[in-house]
Protein backbone atom coordinates (compact mmCIF):
# COMPACT_ATOMS: atom_id res chain seq x y z
CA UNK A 1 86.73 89.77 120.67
CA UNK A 2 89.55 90.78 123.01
CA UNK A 3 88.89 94.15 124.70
CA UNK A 4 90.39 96.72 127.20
CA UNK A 5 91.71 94.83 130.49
CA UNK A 6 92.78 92.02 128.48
CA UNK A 7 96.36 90.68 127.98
CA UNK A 8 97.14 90.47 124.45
CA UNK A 9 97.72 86.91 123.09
CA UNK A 10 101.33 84.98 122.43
CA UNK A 11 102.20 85.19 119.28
CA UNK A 12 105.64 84.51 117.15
CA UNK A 13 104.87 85.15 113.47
CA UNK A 14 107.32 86.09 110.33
CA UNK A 15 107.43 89.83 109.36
CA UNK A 16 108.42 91.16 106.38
CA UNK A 17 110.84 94.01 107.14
CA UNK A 18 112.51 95.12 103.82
CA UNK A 19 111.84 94.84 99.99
CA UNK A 20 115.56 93.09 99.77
CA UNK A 21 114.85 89.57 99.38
CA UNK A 22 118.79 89.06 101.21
CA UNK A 23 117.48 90.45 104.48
CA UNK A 24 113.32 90.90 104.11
CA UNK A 25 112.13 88.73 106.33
CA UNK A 26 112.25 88.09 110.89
CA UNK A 27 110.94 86.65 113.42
CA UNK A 28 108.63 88.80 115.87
CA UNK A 29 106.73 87.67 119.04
CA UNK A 30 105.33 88.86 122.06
CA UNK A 31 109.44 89.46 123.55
CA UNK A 32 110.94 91.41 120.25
CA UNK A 33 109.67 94.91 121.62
CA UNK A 34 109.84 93.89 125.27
CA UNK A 35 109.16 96.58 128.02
CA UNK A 36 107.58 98.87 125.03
CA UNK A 37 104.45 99.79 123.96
CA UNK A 38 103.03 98.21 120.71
CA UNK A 39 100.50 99.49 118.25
CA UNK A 40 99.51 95.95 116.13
CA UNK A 41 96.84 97.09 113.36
CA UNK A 42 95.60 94.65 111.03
CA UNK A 43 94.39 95.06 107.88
CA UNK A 44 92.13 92.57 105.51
CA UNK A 45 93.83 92.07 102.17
CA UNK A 46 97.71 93.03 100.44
CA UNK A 47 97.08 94.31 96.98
CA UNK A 48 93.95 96.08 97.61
CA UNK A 49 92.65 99.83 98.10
CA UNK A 50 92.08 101.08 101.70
CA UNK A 51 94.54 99.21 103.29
CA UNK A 52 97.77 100.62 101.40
CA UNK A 53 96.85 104.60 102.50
CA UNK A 54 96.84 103.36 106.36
CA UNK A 55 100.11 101.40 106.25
CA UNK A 56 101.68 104.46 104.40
CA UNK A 57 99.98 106.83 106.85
CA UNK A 58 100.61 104.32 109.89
CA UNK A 59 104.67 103.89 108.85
CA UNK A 60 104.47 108.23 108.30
CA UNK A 61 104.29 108.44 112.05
CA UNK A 62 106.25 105.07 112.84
CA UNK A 63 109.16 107.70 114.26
CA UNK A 64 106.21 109.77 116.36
CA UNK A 65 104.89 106.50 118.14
CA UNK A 66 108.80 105.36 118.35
CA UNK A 67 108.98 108.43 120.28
CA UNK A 68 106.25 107.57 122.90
CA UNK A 69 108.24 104.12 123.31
CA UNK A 70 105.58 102.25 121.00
CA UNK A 71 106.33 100.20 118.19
CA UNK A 72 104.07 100.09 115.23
CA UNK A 73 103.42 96.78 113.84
CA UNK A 74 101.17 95.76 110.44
CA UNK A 75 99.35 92.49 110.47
CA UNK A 76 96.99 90.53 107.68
CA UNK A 77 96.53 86.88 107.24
CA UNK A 78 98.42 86.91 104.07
CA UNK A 79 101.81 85.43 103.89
CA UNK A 80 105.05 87.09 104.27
CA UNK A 81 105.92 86.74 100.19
CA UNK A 82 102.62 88.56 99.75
CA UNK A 83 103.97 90.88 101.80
CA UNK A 84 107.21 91.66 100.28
CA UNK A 85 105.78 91.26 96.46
CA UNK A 86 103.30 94.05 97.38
CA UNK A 87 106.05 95.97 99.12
CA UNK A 88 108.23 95.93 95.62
CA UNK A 89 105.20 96.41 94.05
CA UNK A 90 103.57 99.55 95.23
CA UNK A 91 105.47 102.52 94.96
CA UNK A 92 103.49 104.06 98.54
CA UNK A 93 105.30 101.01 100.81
CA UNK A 94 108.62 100.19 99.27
CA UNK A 95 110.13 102.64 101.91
CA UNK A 96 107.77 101.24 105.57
CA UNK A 97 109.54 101.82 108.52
CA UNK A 98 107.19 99.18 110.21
CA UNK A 99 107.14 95.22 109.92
CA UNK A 100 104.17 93.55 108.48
CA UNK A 101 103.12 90.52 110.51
CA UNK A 102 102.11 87.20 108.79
CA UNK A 103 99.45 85.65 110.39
CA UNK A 104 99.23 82.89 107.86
CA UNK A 105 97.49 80.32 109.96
CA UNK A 106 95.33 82.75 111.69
CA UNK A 107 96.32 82.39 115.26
CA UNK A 108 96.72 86.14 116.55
CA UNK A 109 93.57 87.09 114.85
CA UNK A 110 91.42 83.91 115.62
CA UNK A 111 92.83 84.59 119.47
CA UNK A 112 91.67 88.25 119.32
CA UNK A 113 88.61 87.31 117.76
CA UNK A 114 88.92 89.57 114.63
CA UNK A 115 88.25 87.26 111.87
CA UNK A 116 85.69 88.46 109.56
CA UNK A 117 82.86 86.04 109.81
CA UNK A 118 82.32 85.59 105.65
CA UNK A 119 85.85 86.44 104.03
CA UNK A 120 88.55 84.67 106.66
CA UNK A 121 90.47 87.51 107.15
CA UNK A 122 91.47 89.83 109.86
CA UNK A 123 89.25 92.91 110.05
CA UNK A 124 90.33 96.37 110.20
CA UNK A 125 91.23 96.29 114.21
CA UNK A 126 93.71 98.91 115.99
CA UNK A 127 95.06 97.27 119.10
CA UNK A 128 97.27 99.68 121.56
CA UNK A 129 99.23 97.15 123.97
CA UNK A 130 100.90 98.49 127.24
CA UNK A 131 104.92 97.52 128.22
CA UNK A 132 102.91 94.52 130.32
CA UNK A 133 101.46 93.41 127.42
CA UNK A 134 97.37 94.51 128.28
CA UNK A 135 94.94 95.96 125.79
CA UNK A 136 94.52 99.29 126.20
CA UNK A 137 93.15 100.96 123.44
CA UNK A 138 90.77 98.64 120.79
CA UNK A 139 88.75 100.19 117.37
CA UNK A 140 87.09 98.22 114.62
CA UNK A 141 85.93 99.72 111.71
CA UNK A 142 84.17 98.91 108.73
CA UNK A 143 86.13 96.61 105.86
CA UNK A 144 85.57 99.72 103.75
CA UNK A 145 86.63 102.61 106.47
CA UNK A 146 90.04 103.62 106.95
CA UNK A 147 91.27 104.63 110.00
CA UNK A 148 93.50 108.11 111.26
CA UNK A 149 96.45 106.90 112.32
CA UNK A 150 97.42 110.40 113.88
CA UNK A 151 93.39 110.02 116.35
CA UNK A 152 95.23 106.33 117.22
CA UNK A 153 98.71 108.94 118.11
CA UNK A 154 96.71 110.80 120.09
CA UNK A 155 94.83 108.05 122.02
CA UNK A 156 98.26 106.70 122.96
CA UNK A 157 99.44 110.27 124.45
CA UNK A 158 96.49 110.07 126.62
CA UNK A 159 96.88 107.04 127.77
CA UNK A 160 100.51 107.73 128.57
CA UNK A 161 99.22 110.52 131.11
CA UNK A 162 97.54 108.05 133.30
CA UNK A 163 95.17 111.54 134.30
CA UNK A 164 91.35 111.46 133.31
CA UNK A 165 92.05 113.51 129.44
CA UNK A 166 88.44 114.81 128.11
CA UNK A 167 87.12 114.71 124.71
CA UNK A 168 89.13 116.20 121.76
CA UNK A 169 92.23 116.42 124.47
CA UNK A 170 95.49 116.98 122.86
CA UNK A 171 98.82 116.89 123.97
CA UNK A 172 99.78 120.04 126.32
CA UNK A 173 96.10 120.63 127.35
CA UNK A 174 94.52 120.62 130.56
CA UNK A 175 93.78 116.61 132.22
CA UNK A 176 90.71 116.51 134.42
CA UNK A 177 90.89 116.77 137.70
CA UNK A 178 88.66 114.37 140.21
CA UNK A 179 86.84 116.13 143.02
């Protein structure tokens, strides 16, 4: 698996951006959010349980991380018309403000080495990319373990300091200071 230090893999894949069938669907790779931070979680399966509460709770703060020049980006293995059915579908993510990534043929998450070993899909695995396109930030978590989308928030204020930020920092407290 990809990890801290590492640059993040090429990728061009289609997103689902809307539920309107007219205009739901672009094209995103590594250039579409050039010179910004990206957030890129993946999630296992559309139409299932866990993963709809973190995409809500994810797209919640979309206008947070936008704030911190970071784009938030959703990614499974299933195909953009999953996507956009579920979208229509669930009443929790007909309004995203994020894109969903298709990563149909499993490129991005065979390159990041994320692939669950017995199901084929992308496990649940947060990736926070700097502007230059390195790894910053990585978490896996159980298939059955949500994630807090505000703890990945907070991880990303830190790491915007570029100062040493102890445990349970938050924003406006004290950094470190090296002897």
């Amino acid at each position: 698996m990809l990890t801290i230090g590492d640059k993040f893999p090429n990728y061009k894949l289609k997103a689902t951006v809307t539920t309107d069938m007219e205009s739901a669907f672009t094209d995103i790779d590594n250039s579409s959010y050039e010179g910004k931070w990206q957030l890129v979680f993946f999630y296992p399966k559309d139409f299932t349980f866990v993963c709809p509460t973190e995409i809500k709770a994810f797209s919640d703060l979309a206008d947070e991380f936008a704030d911190r020049d970071c784009q938030v980006l959703a990614a499974s293995t299933d195909t953009e018309f999953v996507h956009l059915a579920w979208r229509q579908h669930h009443e929790d993510l007909k309004d995203l403000q994020i894109p969903m990534l298709a990563d149909v043929k499993r490129e991005l998450s065979s390159a990041l080495g994320i692939l669950h070993p017995e199901e084929g899909v992308a496990t649940r695995a947060t990736f926070l990319v700097d502007p230059q396109g390195i790894i910053r930030h990585v978490s896996v978590t159980d298939m059955s373990v949500g994630r807090n989308p505000k703890e990945v928030l907070r991880i990303l204020d830190a790491l915007q300091t570029d100062e040493l930020c102890p445990c349970n920092w938050q924003p406006g407290d004290d950094v470190l200071q090296a002897a």
